[in-house]
Protein backbone atom coordinates (compact mmCIF):
# COMPACT_ATOMS: atom_id res chain seq x y z
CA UNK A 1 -60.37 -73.95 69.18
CA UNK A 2 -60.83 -76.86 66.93
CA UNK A 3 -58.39 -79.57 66.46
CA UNK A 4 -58.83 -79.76 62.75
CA UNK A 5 -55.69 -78.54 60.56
CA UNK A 6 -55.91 -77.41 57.49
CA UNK A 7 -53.48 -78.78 55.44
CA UNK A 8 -50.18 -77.54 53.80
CA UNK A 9 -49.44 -73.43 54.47
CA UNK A 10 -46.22 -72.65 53.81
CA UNK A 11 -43.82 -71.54 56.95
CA UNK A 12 -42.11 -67.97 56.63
CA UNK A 13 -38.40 -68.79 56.14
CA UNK A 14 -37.43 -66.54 59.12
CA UNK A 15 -39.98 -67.97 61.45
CA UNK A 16 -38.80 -71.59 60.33
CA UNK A 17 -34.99 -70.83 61.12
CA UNK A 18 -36.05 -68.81 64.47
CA UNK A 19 -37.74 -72.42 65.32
CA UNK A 20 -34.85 -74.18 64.48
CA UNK A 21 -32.35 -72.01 66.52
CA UNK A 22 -34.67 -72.46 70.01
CA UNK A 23 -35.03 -76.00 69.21
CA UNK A 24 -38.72 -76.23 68.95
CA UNK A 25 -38.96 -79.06 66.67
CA UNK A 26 -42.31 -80.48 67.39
CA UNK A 27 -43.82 -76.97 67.11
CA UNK A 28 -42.05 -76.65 64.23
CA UNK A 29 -42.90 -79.57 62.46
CA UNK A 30 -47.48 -78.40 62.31
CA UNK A 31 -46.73 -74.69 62.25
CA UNK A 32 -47.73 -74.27 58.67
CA UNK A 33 -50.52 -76.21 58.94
CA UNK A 34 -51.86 -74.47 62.50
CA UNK A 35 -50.94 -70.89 61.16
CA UNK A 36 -53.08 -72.13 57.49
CA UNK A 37 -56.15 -73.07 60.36
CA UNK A 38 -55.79 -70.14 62.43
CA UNK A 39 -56.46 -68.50 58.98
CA UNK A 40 -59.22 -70.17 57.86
CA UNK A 41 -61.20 -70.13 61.07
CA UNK A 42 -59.48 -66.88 62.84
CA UNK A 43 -57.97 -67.67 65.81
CA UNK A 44 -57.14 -65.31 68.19
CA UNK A 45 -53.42 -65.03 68.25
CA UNK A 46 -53.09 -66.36 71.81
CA UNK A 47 -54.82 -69.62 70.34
CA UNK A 48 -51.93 -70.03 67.90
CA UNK A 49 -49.62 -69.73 70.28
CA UNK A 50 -50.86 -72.37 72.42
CA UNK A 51 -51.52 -74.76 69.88
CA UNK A 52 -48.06 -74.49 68.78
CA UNK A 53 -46.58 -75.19 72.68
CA UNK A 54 -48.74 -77.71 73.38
CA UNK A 55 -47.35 -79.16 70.18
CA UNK A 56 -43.90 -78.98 71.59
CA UNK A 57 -44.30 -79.93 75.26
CA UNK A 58 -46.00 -83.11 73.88
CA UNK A 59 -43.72 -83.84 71.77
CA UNK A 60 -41.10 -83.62 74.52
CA UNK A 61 -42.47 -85.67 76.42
CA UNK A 62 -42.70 -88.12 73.81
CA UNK A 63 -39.20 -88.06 73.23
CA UNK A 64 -38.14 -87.85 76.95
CA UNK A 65 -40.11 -91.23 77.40
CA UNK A 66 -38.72 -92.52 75.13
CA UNK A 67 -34.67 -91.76 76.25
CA UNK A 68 -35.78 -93.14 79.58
CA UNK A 69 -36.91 -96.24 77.70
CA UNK A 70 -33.86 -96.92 75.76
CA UNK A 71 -31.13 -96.19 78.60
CA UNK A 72 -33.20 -98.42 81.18
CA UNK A 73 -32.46 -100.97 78.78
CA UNK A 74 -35.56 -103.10 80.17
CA UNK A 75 -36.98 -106.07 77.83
CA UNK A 76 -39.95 -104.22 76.15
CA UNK A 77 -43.66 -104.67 75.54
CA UNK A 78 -44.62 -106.10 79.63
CA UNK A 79 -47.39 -103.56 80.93
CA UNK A 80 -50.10 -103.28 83.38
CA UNK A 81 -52.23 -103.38 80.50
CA UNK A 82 -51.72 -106.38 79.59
CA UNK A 83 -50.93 -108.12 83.27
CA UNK A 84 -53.51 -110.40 84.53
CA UNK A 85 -53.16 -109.54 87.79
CA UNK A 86 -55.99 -112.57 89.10
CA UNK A 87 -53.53 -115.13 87.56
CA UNK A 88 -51.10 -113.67 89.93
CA UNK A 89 -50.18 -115.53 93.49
CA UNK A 90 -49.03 -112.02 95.07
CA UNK A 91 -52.36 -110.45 96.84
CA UNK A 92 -54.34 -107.86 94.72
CA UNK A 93 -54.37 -105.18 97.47
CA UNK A 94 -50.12 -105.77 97.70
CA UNK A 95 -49.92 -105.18 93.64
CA UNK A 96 -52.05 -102.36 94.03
CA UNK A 97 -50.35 -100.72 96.33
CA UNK A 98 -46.68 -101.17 95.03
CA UNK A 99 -48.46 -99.62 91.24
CA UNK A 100 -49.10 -96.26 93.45
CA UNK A 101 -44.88 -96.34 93.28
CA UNK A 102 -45.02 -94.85 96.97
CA UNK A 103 -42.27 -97.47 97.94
CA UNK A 104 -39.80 -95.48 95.05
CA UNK A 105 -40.53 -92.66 96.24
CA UNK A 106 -39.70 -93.42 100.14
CA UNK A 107 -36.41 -95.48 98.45
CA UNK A 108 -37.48 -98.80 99.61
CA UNK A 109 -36.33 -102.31 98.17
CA UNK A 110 -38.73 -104.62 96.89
CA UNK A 111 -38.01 -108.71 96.24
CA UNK A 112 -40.20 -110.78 94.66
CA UNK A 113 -39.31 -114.51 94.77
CA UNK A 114 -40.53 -117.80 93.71
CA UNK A 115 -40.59 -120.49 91.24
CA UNK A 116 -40.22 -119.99 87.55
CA UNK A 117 -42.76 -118.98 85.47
CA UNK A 118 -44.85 -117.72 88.55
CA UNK A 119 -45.04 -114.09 86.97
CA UNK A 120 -42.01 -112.38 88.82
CA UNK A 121 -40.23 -110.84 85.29
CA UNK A 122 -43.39 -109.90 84.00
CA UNK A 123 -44.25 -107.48 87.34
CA UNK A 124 -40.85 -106.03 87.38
CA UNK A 125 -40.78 -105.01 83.81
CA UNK A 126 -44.28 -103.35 84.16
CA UNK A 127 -43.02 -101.39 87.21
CA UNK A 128 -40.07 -100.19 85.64
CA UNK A 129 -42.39 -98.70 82.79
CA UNK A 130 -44.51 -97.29 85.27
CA UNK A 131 -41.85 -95.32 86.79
CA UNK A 132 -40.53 -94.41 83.47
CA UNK A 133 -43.96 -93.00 82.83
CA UNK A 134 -43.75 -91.24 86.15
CA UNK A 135 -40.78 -89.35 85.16
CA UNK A 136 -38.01 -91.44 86.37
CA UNK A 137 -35.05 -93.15 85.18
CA UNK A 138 -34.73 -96.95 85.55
CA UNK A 139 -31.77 -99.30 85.40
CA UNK A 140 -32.25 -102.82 84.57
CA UNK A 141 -29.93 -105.53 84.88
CA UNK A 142 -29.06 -109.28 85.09
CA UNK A 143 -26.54 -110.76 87.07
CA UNK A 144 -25.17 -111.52 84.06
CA UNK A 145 -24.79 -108.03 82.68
CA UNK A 146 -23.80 -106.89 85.72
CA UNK A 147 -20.63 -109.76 86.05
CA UNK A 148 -19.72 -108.06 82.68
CA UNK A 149 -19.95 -104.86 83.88
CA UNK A 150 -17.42 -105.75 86.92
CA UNK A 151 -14.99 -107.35 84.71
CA UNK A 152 -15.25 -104.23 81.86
CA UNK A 153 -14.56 -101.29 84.40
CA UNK A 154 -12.35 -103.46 87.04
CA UNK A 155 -9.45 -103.86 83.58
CA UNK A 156 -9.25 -99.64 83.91
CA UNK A 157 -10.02 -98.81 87.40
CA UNK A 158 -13.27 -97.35 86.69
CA UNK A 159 -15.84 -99.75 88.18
CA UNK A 160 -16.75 -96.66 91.21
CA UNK A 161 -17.32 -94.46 88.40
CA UNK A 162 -19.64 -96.97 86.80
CA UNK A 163 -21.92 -97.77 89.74
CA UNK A 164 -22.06 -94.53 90.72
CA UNK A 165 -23.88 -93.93 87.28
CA UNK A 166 -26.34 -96.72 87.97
CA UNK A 167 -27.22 -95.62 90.91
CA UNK A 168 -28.59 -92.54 89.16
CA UNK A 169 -31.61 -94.17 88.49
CA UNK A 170 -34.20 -94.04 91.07
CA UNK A 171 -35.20 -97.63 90.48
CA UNK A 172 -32.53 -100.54 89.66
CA UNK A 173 -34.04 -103.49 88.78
CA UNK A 174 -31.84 -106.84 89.14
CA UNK A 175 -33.46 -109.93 87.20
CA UNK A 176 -33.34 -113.72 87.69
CA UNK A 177 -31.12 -114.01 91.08
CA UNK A 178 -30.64 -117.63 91.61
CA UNK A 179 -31.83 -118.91 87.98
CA UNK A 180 -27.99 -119.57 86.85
CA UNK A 181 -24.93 -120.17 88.78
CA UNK A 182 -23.59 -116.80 90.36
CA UNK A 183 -19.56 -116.08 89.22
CA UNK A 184 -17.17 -113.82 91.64
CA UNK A 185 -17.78 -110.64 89.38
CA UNK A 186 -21.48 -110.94 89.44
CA UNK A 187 -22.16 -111.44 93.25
CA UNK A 188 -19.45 -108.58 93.67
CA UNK A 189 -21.79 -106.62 91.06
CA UNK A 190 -24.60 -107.44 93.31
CA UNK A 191 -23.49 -106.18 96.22
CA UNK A 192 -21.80 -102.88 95.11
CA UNK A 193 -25.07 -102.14 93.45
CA UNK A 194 -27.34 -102.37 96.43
CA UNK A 195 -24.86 -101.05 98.78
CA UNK A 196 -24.23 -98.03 96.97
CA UNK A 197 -27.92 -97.80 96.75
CA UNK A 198 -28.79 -98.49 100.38
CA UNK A 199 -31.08 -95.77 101.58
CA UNK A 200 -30.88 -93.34 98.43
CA UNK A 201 -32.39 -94.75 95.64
CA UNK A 202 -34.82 -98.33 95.16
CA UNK A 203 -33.88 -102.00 93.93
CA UNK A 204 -35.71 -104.50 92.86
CA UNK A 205 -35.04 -108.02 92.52
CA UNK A 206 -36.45 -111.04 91.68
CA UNK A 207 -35.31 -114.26 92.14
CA UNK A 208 -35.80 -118.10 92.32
CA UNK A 209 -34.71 -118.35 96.06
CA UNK A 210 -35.93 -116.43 99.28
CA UNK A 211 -32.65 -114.31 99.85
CA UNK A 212 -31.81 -115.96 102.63
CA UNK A 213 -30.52 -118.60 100.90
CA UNK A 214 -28.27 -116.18 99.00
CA UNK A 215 -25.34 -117.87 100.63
CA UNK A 216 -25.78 -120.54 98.18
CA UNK A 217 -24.89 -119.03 95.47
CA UNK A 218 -22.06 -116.62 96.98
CA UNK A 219 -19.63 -116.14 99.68
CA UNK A 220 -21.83 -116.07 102.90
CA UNK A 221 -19.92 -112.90 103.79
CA UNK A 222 -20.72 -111.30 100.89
CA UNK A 223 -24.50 -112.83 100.95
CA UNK A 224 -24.81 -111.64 104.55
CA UNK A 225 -23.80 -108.44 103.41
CA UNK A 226 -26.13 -108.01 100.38
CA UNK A 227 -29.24 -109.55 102.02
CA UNK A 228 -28.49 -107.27 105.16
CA UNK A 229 -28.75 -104.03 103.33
CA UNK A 230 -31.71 -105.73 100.80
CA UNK A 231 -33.86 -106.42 102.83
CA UNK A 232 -33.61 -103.73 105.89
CA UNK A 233 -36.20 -101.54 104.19
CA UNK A 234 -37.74 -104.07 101.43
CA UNK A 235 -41.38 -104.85 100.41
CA UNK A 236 -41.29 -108.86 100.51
CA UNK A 237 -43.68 -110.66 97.74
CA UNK A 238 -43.13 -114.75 97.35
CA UNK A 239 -45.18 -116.26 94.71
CA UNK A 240 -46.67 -119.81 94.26
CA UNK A 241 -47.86 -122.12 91.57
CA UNK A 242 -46.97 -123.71 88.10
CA UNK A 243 -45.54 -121.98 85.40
CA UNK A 244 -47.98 -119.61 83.56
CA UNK A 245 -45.86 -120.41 80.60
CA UNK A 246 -45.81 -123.66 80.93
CA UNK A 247 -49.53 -124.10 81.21
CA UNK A 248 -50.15 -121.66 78.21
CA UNK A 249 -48.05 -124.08 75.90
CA UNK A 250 -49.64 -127.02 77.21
CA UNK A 251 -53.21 -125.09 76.34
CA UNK A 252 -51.89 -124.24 72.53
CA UNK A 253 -52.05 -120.32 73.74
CA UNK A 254 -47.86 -119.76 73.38
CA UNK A 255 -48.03 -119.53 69.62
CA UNK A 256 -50.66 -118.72 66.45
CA UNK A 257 -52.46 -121.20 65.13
CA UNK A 258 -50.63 -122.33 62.01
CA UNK A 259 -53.45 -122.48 58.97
């Protein structure tokens, strides 16, 4: 069957509104022009048919990508495709083997810690698109957000309701530990997220300390607490170096060349 359409047949009215009513939009949307090929070049009916759900499982797809996209709420654009994974201090063979996602799928932690500008963002965010591509649903926070999110849902009692949610997501990812002071609401956040994950579902973290000097920035029984159930079943990277950013700007590479 060839993948050239000819363009513009017109869709019977009662096939159109059949469409509509089983919600086959992408199907919908080249009928005329597949049923104006199949036509032209006489398909079999069979090939018509498939044409037209390949169309629409696509096009699912598409959009289901997409949802998981938006409600992971992850900063967008950072990819494998465009990581430089030899200007990275964590071992090839490690970042290798946490791409396979294996770790995810056996619900294991992973923490990636070290100085800023050492590449630790950048690695989470292309995870988290690769296991949106894989299917799954992502969370992504900062402590930040997730002090907010205490303080919203604590007001109407609702805060179990609301990490019960997140924990939906078979990989919560918890950015820039350690980078800014760390309030009451937000180390609370932090713990009641990995607790409620421990064992059923994967976090990842990155941060500007080694976690055991969580106790820094919070309560050391509430640090103790976190790291404990962290770490117990965590992938450990640490990374090393200057500031990739840093060195780009020095190098003229962090903006376009104004002419």
């Amino acid at each position: 069957m060839t993948s050239t359409l000819a363009p513009g047949a017109t869709l019977p009215v009662e096939v159109e509104a059949l469409m509509k009513q089983l919600r086959l939009p992408h199907a919908r949307a080249i009928a005329g022009d597949v049923l104006a090929t199949a036509r032209a070049q006489r398909w079999d009916p069979a090939e018509v048919i498939k044409a037209l759900l390949t169309e629409e499982s696509a096009g699912r797809a598409r959009s289901m990508l997409a949802s998981r996209r938006k409600a992971a709420n992850s900063p967008p654009g950072k990819t494998f495709d465009v990581w430089d994974e030899s200007a990275s201090s964590i071992p090839a063979p490690t970042q290798h083997a946490l791409q396979t996602l294996e770790w995810v799928h056996r619900r294991e932690n992973l923490v990636v810690c070290g100085p800023s500008g050492t590449g630790k963002t950048f690695f989470l965010e292309a995870l988290g698109q690769k296991v949106i591509e894989a299917g799954m649903p992502v969370a992504w926070f900062s402590l930040e957000h997730l002090g907010m999110l205490v303080r919203a849902h604590r007001a109407d009692d609702t805060l179990g309701k609301a990490i019960a949610k997140i924990v939906r997501a078979e990989l919560i990812i918890i950015d820039d530990v350690g980078l800014l002071p760390v309030g009451a609401d937000a180390a609370e956040g932090l713990y009641r997220i990995v607790e409620a994950a421990y064992e059923r579902k994967s976090v990842a973290v990155s941060s500007n300390l080694h976690p055991s000097g969580f106790d820094e920035l919070m309560p050391k029984t509430l640090a103790t607490a976190t790291v404990d159930r962290l770490l117990h079943h965590a992938h450990l990277c640490q990374t090393s170096g200057d500031s990739v950013r840093l060195a780009q700007a020095l190098a003229g590479k962090g903006v376009t060349t104004l002419t």
